[in-house]
Protein backbone atom coordinates (compact mmCIF):
# COMPACT_ATOMS: atom_id res chain seq x y z
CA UNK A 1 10.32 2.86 6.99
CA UNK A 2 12.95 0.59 5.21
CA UNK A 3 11.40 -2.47 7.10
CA UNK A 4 8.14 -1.98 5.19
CA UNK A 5 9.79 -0.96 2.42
CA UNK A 6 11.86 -4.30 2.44
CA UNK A 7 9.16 -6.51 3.18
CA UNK A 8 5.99 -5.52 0.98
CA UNK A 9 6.13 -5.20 -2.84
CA UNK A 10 9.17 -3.94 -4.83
CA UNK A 11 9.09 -2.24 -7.69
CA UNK A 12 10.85 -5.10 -9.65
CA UNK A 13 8.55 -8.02 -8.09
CA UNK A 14 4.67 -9.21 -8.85
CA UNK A 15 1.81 -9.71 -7.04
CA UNK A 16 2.59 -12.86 -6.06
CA UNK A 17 6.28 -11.82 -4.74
CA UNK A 18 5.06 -12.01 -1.20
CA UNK A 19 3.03 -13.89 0.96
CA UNK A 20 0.59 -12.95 3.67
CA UNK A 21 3.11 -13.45 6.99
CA UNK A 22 5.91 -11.49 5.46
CA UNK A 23 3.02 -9.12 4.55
CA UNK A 24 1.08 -8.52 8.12
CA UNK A 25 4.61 -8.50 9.79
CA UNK A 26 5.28 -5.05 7.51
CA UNK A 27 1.98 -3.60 7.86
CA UNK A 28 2.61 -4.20 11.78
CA UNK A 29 4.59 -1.10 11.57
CA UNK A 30 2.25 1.28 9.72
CA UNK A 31 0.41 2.35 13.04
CA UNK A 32 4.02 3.66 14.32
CA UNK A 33 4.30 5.57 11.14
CA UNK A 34 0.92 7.22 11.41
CA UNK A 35 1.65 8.16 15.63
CA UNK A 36 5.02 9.50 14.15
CA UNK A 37 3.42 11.65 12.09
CA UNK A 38 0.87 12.47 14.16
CA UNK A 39 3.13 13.63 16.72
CA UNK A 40 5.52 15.60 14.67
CA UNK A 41 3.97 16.85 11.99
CA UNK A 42 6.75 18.49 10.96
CA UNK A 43 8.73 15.36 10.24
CA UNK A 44 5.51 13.83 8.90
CA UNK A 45 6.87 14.18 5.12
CA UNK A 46 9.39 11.50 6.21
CA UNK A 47 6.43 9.07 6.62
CA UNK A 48 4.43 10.27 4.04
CA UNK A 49 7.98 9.71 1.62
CA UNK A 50 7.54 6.26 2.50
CA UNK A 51 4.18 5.39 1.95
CA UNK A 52 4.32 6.67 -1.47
CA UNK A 53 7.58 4.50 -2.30
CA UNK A 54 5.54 1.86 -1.08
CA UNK A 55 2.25 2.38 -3.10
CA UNK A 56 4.44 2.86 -6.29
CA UNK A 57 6.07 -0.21 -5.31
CA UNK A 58 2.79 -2.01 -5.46
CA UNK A 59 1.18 -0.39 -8.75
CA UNK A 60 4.94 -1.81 -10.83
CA UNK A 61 3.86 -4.86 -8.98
CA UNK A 62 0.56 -4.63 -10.59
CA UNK A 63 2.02 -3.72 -13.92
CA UNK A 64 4.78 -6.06 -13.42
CA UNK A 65 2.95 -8.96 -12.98
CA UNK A 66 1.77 -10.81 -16.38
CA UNK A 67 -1.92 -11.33 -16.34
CA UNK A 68 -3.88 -9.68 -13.42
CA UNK A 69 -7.05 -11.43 -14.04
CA UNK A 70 -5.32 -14.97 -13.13
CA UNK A 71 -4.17 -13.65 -9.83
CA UNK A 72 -4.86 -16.32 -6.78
CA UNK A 73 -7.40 -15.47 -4.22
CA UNK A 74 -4.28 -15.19 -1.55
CA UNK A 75 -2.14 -12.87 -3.53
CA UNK A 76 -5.31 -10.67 -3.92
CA UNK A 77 -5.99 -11.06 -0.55
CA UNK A 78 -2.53 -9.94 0.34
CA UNK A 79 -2.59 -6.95 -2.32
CA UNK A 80 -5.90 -5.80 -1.15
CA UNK A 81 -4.51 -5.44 3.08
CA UNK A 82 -1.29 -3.93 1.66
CA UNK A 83 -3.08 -1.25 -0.37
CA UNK A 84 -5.64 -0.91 1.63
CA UNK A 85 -3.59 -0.54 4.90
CA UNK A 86 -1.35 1.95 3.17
CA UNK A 87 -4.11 4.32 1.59
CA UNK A 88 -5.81 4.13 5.34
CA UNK A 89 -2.57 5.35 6.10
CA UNK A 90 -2.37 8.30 4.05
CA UNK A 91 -5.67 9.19 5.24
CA UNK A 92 -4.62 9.40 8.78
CA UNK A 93 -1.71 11.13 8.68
CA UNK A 94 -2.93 13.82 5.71
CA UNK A 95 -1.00 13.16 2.93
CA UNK A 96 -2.51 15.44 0.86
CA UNK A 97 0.85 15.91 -1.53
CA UNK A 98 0.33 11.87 -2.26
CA UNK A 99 -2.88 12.51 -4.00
CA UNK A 100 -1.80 12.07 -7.64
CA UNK A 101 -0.14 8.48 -6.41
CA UNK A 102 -3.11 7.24 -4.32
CA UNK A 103 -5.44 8.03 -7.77
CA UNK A 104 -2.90 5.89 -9.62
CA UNK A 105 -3.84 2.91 -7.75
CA UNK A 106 -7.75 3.63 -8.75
CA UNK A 107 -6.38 3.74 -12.47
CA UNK A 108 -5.46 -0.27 -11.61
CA UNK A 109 -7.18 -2.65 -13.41
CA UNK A 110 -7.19 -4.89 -10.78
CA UNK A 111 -8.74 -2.03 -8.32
CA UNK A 112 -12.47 -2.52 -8.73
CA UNK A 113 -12.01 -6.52 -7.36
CA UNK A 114 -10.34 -5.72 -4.44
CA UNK A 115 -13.24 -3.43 -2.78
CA UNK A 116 -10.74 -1.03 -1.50
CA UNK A 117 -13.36 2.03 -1.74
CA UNK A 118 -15.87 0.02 0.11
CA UNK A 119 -13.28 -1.09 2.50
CA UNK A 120 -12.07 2.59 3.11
CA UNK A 121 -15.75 3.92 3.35
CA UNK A 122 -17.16 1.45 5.99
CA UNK A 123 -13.92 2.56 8.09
């Protein structure tokens, strides 16, 4: 958990705080975290803890950051697989108690260019 924590957004940084490497080598770890809770359900809050740290981290990205609509294609690139790997995530694993975060990221404006519903849907 504090690897991805570490290495996607913090809740002090911008959109453009990381890049797509240090990005994908985070997300690597997200299947382990969804097995994990998978196969002990009752320690599945631990995971579940995380991912919400994480998708706060990400919206005070958002908010941090000064002017969403001149975001580069990469960084939106990169904040569209975080998010997206990270809601897909909460899916999995039933992280029902992470429902009033996950609808914070829809409340984004940035949201409706990163096709994250249609993303999530044609999974």
């Amino acid at each position: 958990c504090d690897f991805v924590l570490d290495n996607l957004y913090q809740a002090d940084s911008t959109v453009d705080a990381i890049d797509s490497h240090k990005a994908s080598n985070a997300l690597l770890v997200i299947p382990f975290m969804k097995r994990f809770a998978k196969e002990r359900p009752n320690d599945a809050d631990m995971v579940w803890n995380c991912l919400g740290l994480a998708i706060q981290n990400v919206i005070q990205a958002v908010d941090n950051s000064q002017n969403v609509a001149e975001i580069s294609e990469e960084d939106e690139s990169v904040l569209s697989d975080v998010l997206y790997s990270l809601l897909d995530a909460c899916i999995d694993t039933k992280a029902y108690e992470l429902m009033s975060i996950v609808e914070q990221v829809y409340e984004m404006p940035i949201v409706d260019s990163l096709n994250l519903g249609r993303r999530i849907a044609s999974e």
